[in-house]
C-alpha atoms as a PDB file:
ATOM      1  CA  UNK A   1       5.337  12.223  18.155  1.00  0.00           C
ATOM      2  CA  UNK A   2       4.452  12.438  14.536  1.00  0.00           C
ATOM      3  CA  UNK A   3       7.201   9.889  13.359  1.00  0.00           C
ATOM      4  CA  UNK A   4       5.620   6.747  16.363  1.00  0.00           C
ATOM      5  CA  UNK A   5       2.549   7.688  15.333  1.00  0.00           C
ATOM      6  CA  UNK A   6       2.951   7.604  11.180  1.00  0.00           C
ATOM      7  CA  UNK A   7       4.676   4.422  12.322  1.00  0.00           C
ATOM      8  CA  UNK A   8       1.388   3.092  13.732  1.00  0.00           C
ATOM      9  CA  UNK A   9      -0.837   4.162  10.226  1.00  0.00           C
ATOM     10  CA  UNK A  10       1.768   1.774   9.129  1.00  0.00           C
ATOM     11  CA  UNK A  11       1.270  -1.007  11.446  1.00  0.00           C
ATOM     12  CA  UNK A  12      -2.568  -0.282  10.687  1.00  0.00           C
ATOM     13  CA  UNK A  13      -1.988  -0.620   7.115  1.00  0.00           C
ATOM     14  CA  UNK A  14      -0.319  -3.827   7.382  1.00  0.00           C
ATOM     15  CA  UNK A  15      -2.699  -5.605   9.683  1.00  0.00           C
ATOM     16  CA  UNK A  16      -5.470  -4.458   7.149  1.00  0.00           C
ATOM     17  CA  UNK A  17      -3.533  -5.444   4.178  1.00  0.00           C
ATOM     18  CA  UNK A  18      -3.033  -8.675   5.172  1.00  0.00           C
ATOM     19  CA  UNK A  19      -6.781  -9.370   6.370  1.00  0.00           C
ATOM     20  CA  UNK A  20      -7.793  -8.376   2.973  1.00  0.00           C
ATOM     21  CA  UNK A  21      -9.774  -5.543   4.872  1.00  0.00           C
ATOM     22  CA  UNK A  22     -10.716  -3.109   1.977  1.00  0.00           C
ATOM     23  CA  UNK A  23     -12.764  -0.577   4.194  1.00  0.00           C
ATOM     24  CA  UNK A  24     -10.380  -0.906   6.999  1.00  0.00           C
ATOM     25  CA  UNK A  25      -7.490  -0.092   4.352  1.00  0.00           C
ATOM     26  CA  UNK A  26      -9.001   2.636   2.555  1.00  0.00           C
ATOM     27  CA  UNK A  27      -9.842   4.510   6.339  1.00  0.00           C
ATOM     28  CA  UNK A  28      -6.077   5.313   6.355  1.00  0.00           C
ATOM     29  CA  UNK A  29      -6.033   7.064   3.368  1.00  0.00           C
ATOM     30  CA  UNK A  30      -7.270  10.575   2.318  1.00  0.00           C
ATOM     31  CA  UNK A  31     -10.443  10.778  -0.334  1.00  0.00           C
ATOM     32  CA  UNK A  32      -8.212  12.338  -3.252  1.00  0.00           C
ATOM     33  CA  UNK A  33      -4.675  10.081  -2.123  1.00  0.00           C
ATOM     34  CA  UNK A  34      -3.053   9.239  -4.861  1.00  0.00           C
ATOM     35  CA  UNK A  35      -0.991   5.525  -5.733  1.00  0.00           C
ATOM     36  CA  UNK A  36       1.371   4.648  -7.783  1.00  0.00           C
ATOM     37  CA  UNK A  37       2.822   0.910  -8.634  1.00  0.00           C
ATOM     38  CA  UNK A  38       4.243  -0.609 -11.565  1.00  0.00           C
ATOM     39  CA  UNK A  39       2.129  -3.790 -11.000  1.00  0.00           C
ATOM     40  CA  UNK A  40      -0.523  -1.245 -11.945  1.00  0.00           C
ATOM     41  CA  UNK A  41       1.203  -0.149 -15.170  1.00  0.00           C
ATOM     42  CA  UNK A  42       1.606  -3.483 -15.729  1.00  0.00           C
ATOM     43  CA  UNK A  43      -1.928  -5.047 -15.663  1.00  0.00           C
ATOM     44  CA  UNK A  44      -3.978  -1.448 -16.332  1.00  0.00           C
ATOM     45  CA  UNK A  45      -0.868   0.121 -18.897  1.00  0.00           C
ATOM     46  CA  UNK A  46      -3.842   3.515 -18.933  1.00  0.00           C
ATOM     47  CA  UNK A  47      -3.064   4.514 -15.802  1.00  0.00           C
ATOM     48  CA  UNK A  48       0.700   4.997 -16.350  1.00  0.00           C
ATOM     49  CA  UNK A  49       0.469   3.170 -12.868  1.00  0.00           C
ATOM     50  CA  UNK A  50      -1.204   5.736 -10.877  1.00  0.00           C
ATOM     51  CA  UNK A  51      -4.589   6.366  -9.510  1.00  0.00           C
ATOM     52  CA  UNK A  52      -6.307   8.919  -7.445  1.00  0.00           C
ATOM     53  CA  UNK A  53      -9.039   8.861  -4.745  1.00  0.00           C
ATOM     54  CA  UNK A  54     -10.470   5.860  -2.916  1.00  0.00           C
ATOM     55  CA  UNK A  55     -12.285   4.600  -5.629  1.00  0.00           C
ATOM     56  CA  UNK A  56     -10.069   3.587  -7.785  1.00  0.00           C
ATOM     57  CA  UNK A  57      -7.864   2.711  -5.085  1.00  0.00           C
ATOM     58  CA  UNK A  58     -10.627   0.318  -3.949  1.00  0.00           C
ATOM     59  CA  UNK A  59     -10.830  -1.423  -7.711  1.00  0.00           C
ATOM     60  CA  UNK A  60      -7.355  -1.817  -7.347  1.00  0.00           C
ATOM     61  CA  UNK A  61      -7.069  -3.575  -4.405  1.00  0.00           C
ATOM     62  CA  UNK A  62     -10.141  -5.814  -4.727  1.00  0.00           C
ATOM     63  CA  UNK A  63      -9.413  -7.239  -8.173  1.00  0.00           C
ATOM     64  CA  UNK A  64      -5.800  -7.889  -6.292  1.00  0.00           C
ATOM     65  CA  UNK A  65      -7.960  -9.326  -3.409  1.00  0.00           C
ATOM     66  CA  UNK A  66      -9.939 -11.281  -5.831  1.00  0.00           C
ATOM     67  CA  UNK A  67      -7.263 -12.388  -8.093  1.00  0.00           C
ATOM     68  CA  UNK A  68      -4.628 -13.207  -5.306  1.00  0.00           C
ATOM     69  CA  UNK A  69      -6.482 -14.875  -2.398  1.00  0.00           C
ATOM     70  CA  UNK A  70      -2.922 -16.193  -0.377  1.00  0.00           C
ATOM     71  CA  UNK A  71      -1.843 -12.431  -1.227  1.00  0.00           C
ATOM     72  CA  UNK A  72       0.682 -11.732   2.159  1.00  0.00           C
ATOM     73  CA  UNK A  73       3.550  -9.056   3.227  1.00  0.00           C
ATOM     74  CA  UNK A  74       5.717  -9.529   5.600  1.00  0.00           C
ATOM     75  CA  UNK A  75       7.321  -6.252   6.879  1.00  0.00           C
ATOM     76  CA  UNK A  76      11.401  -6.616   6.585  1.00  0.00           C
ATOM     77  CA  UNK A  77      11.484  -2.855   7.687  1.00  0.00           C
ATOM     78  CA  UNK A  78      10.035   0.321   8.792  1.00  0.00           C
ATOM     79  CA  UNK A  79      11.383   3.662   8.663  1.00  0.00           C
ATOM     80  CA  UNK A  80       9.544   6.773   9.778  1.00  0.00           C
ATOM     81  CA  UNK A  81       9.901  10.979  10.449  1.00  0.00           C
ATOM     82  CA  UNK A  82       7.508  13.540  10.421  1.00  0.00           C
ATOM     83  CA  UNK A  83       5.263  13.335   7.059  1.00  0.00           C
ATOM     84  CA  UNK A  84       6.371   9.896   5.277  1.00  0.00           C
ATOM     85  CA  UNK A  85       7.085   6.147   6.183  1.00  0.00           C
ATOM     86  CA  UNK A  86       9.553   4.035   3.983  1.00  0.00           C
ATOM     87  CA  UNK A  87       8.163   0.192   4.072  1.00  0.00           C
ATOM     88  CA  UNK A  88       9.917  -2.662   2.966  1.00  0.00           C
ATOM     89  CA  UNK A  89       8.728  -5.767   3.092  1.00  0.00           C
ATOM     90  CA  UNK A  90       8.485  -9.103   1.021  1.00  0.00           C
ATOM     91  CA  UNK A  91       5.328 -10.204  -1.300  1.00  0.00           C
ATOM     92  CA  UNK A  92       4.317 -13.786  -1.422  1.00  0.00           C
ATOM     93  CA  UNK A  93       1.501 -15.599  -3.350  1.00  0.00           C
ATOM     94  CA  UNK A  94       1.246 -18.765  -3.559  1.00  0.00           C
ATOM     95  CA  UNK A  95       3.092 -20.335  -6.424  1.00  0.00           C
ATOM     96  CA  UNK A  96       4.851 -17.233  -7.547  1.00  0.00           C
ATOM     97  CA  UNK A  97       7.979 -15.992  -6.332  1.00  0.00           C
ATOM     98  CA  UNK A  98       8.551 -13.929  -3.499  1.00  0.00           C
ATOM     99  CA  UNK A  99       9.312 -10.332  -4.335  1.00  0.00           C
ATOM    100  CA  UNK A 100      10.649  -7.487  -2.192  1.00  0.00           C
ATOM    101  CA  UNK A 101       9.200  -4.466  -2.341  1.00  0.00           C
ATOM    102  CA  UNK A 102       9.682  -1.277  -0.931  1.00  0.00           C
ATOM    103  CA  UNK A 103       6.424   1.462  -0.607  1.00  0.00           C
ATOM    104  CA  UNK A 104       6.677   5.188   0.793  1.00  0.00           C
ATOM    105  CA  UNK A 105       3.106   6.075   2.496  1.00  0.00           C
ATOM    106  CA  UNK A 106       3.159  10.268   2.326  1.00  0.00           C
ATOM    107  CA  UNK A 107       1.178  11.314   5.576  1.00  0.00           C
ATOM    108  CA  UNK A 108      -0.614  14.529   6.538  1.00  0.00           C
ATOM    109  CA  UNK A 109      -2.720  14.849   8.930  1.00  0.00           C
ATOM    110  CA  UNK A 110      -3.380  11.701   9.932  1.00  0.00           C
ATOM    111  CA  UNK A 111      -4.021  10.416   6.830  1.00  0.00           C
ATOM    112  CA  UNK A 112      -1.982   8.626   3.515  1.00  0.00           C
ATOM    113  CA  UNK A 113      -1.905  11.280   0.975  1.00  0.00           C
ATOM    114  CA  UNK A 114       0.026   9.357  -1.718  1.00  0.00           C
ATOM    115  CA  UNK A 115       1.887   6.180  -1.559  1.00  0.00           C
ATOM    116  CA  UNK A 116       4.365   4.843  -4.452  1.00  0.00           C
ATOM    117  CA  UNK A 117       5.647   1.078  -4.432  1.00  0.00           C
ATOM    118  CA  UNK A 118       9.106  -0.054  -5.927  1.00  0.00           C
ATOM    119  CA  UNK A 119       9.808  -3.823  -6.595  1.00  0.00           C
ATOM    120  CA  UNK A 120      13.723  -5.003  -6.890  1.00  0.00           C
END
């Protein structure tokens, strides 16, 4: 039961991803849910990549919003048990290349407690 339905926060996470939905995005995640992603090393090198609590996840997302309007992933493949899904999917933005990616969402009670992206 809690493997279809962590599979659904994922499905959920996707659909609001892809809209650009920040409010609908941040729902899915707990208020002190931590992220990690070396695209966030990269472009804030203070964070050491990671951030914690909606807030900052919010900044995050809406400069990448902002910054990266034809911003899309398209899920390659979803893997799921009892507290974590393991996402991969490819990145595209217009005039970049595509990149894949693969993200583990941590889930407990419902909710994304910390996520962590890898890019190959």
């Amino acid at each position: 039961m809690a493997t279809e339905k962590n599979l659904s926060i994922a499905h959920l996470w996707f659909e609001a991803f892809n809209a650009h939905n920040l409010e609908k995005l941040l729902s899915l995640y707990d208020d002190e849910a931590q992220h990690f992603s070396p695209k966030l090393k990269i472009r804030h090198p203070e964070t050491y990549g990671l951030v914690v609590g909606k807030e900052s996840l919010r900044t995050w997302w809406q400069d990448a919003f902002e910054r990266l309007p034809s911003l899309h992933y398209k899920v390659t493949s979803l893997t799921s048990n009892s507290d974590r899904v393991f996402m991969e999917y490819i990145r595209t933005v217009t005039n970049e290349e595509n990149m894949l990616v693969a993200e583990v969402l941590e889930i407990k009670e419902g909710k994304i407690i910390a996520s962590r992206v890898y890019h190959g």
